[in-house]
Protein backbone atom coordinates (compact mmCIF):
# COMPACT_ATOMS: atom_id res chain seq x y z
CA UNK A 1 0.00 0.00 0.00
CA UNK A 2 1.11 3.29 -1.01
CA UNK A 3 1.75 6.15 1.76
CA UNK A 4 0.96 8.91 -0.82
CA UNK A 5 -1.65 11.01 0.02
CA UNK A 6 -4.57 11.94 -2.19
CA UNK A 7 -5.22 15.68 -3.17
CA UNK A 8 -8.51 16.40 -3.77
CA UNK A 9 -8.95 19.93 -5.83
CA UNK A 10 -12.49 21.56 -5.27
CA UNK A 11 -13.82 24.19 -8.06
CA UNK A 12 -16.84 25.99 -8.81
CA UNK A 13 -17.58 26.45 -12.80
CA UNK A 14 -18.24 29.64 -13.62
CA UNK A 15 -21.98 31.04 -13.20
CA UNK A 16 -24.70 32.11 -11.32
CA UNK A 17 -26.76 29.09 -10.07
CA UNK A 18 -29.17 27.74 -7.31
CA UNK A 19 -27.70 24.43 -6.88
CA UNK A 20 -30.29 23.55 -3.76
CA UNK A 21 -33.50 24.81 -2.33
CA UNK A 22 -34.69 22.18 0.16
CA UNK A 23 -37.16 21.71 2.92
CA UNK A 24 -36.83 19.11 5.62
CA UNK A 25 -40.13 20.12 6.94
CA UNK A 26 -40.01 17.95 10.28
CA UNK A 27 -36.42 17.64 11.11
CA UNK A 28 -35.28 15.69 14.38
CA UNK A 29 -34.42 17.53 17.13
CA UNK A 30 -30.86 16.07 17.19
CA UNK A 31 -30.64 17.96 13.13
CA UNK A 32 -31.18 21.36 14.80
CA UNK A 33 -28.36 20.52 17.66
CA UNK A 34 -26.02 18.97 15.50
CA UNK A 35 -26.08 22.56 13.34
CA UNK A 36 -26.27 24.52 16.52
CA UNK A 37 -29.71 26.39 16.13
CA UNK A 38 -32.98 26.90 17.58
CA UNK A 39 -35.66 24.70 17.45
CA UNK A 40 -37.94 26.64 15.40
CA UNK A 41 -40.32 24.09 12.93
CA UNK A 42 -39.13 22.93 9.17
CA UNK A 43 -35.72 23.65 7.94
CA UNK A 44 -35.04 25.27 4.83
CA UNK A 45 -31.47 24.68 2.97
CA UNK A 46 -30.42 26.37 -0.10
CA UNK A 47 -26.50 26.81 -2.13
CA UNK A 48 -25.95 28.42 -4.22
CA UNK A 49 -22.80 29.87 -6.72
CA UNK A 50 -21.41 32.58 -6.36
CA UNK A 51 -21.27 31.89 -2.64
CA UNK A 52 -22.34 36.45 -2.47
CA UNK A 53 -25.67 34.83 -3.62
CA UNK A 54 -26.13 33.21 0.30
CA UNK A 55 -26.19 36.86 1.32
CA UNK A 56 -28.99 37.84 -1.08
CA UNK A 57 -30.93 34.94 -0.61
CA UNK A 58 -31.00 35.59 2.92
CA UNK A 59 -32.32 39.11 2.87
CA UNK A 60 -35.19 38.17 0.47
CA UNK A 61 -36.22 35.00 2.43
CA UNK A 62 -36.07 36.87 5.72
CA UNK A 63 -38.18 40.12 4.01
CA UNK A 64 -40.27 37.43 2.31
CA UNK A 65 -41.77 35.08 4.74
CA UNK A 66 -41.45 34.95 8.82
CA UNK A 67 -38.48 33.11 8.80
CA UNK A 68 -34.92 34.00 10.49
CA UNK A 69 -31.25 32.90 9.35
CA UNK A 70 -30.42 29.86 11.08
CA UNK A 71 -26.24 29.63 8.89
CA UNK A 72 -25.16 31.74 6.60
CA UNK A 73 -21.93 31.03 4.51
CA UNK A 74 -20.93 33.81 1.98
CA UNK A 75 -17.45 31.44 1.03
CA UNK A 76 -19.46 28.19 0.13
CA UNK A 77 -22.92 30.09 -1.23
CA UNK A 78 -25.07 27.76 1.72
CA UNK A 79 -27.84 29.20 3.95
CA UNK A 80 -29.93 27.60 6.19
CA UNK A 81 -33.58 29.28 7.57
CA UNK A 82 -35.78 28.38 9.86
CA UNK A 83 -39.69 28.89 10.75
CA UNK A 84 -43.13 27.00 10.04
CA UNK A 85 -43.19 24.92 7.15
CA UNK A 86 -45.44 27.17 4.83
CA UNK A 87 -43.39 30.64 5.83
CA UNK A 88 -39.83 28.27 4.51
CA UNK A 89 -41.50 27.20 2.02
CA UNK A 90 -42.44 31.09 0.73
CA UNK A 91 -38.94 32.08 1.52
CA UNK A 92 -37.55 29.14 -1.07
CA UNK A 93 -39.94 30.04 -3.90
CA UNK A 94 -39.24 33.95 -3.47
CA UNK A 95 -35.47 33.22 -3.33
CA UNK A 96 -35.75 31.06 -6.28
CA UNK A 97 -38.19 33.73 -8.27
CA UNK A 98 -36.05 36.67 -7.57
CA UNK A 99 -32.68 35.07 -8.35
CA UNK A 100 -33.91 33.51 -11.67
CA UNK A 101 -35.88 37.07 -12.55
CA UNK A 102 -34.12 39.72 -11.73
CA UNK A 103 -30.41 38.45 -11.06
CA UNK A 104 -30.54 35.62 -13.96
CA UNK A 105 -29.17 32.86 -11.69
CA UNK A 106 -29.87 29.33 -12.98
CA UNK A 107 -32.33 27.98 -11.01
CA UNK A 108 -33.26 24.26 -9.52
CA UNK A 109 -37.16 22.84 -8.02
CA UNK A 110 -37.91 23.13 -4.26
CA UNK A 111 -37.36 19.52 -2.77
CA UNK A 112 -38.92 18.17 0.18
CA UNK A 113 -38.48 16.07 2.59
């Protein structure tokens, strides 16, 4: 067995894209302390490229629906929110509307789970 060790190169192509928009509308309670936040209903998970796009998608879920910030990552594009399942689930499709319309981001379908 070999003792090299394996280099693993991560890159983003090029573009302005919603990669995820996700609701985990009954998560365990274990989910909210593994990621350190308040217990607050469903979970809402979107990524997105450019990673700026986490900041924007933020601000127009949290304007958009009754929902607060639960992570926010400007490097890797990922945000989480939290509230009641319909108020993430507005947040996602405004997000996804807004991004697509006015900022021409590729976008992807709200998945549930």
């Amino acid at each position: 067995m070999s003792d090299e060790k394996l280099r693993v190169i991560q890159e983003f192509v090029p573009g302005k894209q919603i990669t995820l928009l996700h609701i985990i509308a009954q998560p365990v309670d274990q989910l909210y302390e593994r990621l350190g936040i308040e217990k607050r209903g469903a979970i809402g998970i979107v990524t997105s490229t450019p990673g700026e796009g986490a900041i924007i998608a933020a601000d127009i879920a949290t304007k958009a629906a009754n929902v607060s910030i639960g992570f926010l990552d400007r490097f890797t594009g990922a945000i989480v929110i939290v509230g009641d399942v319909a108020s993430v689930e507005a947040g996602l499709r405004e997000i996804r509307n807004i991004l697509n319309d006015l900022l021409q981001f590729t976008p992807c379908e709200i998945t549930r789970t």
